[in-house]
N, C-alpha and C. Protein backbone atom coordinates (compact mmCIF):
# COMPACT_ATOMS: atom_id res chain seq x y z
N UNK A 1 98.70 108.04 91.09
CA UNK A 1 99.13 109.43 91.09
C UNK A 1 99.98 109.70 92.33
N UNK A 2 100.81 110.28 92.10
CA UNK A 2 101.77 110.38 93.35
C UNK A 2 101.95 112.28 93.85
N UNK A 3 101.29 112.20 95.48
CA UNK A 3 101.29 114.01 95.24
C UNK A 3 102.50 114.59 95.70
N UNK A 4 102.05 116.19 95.71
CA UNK A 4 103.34 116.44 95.57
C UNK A 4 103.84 116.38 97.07
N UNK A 5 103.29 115.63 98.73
CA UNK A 5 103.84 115.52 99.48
C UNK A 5 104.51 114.41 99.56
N UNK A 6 104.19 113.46 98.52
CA UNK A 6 104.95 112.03 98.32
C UNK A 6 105.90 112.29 97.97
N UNK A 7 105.74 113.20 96.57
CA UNK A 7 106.85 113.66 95.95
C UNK A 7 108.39 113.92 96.21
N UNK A 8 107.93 114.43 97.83
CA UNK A 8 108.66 115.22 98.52
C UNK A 8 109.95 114.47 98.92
N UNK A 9 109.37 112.99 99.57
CA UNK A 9 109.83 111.82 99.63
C UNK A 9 110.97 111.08 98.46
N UNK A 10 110.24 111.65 97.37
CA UNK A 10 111.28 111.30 96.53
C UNK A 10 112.60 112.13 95.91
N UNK A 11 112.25 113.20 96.32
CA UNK A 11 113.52 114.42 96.24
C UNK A 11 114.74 113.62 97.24
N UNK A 12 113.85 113.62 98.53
CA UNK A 12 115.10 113.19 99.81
C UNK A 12 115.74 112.68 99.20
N UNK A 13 115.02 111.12 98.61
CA UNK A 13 116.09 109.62 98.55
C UNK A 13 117.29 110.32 97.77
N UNK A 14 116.73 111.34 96.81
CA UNK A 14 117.91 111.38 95.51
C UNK A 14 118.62 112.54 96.41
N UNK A 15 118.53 113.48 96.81
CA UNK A 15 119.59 114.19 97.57
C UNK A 15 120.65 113.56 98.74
N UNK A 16 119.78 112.52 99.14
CA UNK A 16 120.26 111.78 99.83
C UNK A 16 121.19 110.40 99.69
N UNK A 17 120.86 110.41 98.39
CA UNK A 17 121.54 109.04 97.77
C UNK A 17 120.40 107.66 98.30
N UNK A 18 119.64 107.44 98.82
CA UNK A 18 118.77 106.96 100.07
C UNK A 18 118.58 105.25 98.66
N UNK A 19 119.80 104.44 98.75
CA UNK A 19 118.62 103.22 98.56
C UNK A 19 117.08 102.68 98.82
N UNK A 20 116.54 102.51 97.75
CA UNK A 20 115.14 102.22 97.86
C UNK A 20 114.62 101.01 96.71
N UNK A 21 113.43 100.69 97.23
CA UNK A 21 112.97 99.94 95.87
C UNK A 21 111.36 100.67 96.08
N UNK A 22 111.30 100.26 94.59
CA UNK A 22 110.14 100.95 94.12
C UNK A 22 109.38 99.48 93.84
N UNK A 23 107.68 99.72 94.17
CA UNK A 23 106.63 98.53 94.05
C UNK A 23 105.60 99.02 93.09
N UNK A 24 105.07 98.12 92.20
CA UNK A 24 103.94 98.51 91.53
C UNK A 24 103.18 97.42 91.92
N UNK A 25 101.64 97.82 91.56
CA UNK A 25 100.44 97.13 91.80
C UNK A 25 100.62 95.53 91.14
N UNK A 26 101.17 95.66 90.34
CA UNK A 26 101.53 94.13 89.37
C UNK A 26 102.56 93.24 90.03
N UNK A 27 103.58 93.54 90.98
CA UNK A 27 104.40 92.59 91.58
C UNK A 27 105.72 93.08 91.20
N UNK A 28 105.81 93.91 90.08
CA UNK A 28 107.01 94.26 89.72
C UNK A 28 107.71 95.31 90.58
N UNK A 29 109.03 95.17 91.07
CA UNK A 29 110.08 95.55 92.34
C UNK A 29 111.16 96.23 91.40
N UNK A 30 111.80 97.10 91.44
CA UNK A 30 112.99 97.68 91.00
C UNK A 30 113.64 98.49 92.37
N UNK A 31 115.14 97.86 92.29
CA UNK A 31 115.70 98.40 93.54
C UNK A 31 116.85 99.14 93.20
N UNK A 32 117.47 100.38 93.69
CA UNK A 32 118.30 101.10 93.36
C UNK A 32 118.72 102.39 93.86
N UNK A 33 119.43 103.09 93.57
CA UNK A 33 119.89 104.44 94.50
C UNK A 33 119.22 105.46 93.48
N UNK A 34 118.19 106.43 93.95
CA UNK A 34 117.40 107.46 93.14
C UNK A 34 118.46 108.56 93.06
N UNK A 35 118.70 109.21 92.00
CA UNK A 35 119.36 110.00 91.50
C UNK A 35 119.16 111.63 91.17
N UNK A 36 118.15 111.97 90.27
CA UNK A 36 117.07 112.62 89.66
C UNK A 36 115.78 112.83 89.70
N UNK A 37 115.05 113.77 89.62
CA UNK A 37 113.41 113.35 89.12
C UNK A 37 113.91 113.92 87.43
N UNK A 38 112.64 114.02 86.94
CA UNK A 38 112.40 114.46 85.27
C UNK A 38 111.16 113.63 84.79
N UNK A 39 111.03 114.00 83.69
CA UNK A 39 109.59 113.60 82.54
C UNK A 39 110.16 112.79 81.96
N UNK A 40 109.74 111.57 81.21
CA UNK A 40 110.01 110.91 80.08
C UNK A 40 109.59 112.32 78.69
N UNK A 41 109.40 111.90 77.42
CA UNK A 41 108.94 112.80 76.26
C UNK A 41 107.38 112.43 76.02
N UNK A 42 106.63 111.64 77.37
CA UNK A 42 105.30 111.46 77.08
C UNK A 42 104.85 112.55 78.95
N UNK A 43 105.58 113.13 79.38
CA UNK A 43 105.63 113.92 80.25
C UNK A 43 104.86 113.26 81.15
N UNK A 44 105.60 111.63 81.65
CA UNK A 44 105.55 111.05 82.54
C UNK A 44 106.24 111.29 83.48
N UNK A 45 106.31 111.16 85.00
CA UNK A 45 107.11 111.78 86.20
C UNK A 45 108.24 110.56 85.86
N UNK A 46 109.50 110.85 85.83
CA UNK A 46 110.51 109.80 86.04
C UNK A 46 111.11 109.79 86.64
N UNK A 47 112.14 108.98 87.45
CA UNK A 47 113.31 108.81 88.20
C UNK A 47 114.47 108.38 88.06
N UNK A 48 115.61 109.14 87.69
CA UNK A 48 116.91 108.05 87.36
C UNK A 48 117.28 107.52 88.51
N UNK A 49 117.66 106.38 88.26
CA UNK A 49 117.96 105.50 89.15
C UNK A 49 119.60 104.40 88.89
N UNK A 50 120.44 105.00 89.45
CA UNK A 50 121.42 103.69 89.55
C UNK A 50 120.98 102.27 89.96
N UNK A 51 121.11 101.51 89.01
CA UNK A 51 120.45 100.25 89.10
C UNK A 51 121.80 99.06 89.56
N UNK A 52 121.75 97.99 89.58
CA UNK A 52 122.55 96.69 89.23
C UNK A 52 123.65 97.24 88.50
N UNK A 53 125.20 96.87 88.85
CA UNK A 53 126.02 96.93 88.04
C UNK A 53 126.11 98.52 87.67
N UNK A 54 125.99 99.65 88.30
CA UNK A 54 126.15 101.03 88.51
C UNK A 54 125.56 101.48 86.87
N UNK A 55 124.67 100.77 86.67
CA UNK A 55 124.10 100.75 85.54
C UNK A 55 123.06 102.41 85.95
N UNK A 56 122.63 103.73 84.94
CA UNK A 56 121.95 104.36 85.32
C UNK A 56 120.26 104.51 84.37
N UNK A 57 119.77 104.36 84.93
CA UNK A 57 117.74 104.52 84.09
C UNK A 57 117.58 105.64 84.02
N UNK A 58 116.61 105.76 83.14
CA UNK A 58 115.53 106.87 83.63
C UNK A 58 114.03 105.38 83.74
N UNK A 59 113.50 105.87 85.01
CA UNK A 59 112.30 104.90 85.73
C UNK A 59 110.68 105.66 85.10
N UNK A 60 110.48 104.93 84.57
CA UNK A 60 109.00 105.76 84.87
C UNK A 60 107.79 105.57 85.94
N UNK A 61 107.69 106.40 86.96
CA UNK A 61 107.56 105.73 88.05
C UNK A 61 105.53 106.37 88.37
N UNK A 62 104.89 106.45 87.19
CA UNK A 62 103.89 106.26 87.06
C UNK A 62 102.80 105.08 87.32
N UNK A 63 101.78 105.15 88.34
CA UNK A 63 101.62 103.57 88.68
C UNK A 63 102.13 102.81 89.94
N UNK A 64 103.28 103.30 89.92
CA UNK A 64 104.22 102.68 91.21
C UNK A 64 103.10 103.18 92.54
N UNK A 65 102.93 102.26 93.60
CA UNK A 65 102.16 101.96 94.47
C UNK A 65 102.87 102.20 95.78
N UNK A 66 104.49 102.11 96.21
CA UNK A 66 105.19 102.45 96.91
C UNK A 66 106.23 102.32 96.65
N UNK A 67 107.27 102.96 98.21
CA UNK A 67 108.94 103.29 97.72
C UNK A 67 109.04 102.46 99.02
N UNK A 68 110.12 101.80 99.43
CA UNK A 68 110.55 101.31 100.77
C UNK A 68 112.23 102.02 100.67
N UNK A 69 113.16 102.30 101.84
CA UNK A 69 114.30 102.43 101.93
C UNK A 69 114.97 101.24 102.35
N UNK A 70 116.18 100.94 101.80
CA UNK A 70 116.44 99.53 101.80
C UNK A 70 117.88 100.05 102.88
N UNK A 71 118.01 100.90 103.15
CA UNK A 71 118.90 101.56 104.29
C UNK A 71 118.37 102.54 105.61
N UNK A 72 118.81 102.30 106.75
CA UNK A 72 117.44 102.71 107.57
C UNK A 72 118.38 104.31 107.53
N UNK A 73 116.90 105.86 108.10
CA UNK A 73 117.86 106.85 107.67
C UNK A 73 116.47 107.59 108.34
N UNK A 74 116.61 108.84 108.79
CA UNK A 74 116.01 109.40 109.34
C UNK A 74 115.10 109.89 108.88
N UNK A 75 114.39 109.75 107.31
CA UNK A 75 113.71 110.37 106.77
C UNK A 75 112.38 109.97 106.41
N UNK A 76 112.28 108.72 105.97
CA UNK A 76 111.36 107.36 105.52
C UNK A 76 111.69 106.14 105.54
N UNK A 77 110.58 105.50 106.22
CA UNK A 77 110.60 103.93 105.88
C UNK A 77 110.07 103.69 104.55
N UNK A 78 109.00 104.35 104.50
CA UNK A 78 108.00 103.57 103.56
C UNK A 78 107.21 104.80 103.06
N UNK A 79 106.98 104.66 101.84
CA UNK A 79 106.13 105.66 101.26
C UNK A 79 104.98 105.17 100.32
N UNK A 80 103.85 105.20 100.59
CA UNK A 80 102.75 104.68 99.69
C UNK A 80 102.26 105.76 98.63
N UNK A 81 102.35 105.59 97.60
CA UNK A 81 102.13 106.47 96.83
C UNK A 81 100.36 106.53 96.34
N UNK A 82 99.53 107.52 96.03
CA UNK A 82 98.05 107.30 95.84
C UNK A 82 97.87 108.55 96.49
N UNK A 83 96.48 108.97 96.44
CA UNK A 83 95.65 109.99 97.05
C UNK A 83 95.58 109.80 98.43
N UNK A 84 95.82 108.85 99.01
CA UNK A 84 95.26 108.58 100.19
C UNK A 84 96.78 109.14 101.04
């Protein structure tokens, strides 16, 4: 679950353009420039994301365990997502 002060974190990157990659508990990494927030149609939290090849997603970023910035920037290094 990601709250809404994490959240907050994820507004920046996308106002900011802020390269990041996103981590889930399973090993799986997706790296890219955050764009958007929004729901999928199962009113999952999502993220568009410019990916590889200016390719654009919508992420479903449910699960995801942390964000790192892959550009250093005054806002975040690292964001762990969870209750804690």
């Amino acid at each position: 679950m990601i709250t809404c002060h994490q959240s907050d974190y994820i507004e920046i990157a996308c106002i900011y353009r802020i390269p990041v990659s996103l981590h889930w508990p399973d090993g799986r990494v997706l790296e890219g420039v955050p764009l958007d927030t929004g729901y999928d149609d199962q009113r999952r939290e999502a993220l568009r994301m410019r990916l590889e090849e200016q390719v654009e997603e919508w992420i479903v970023i449910e699960g995801a365990c942390e964000m790192v910035a892959l550009k250093p920037n005054p806002h975040f290094e690292r964001v762990r997502f969870g209750g804690s």
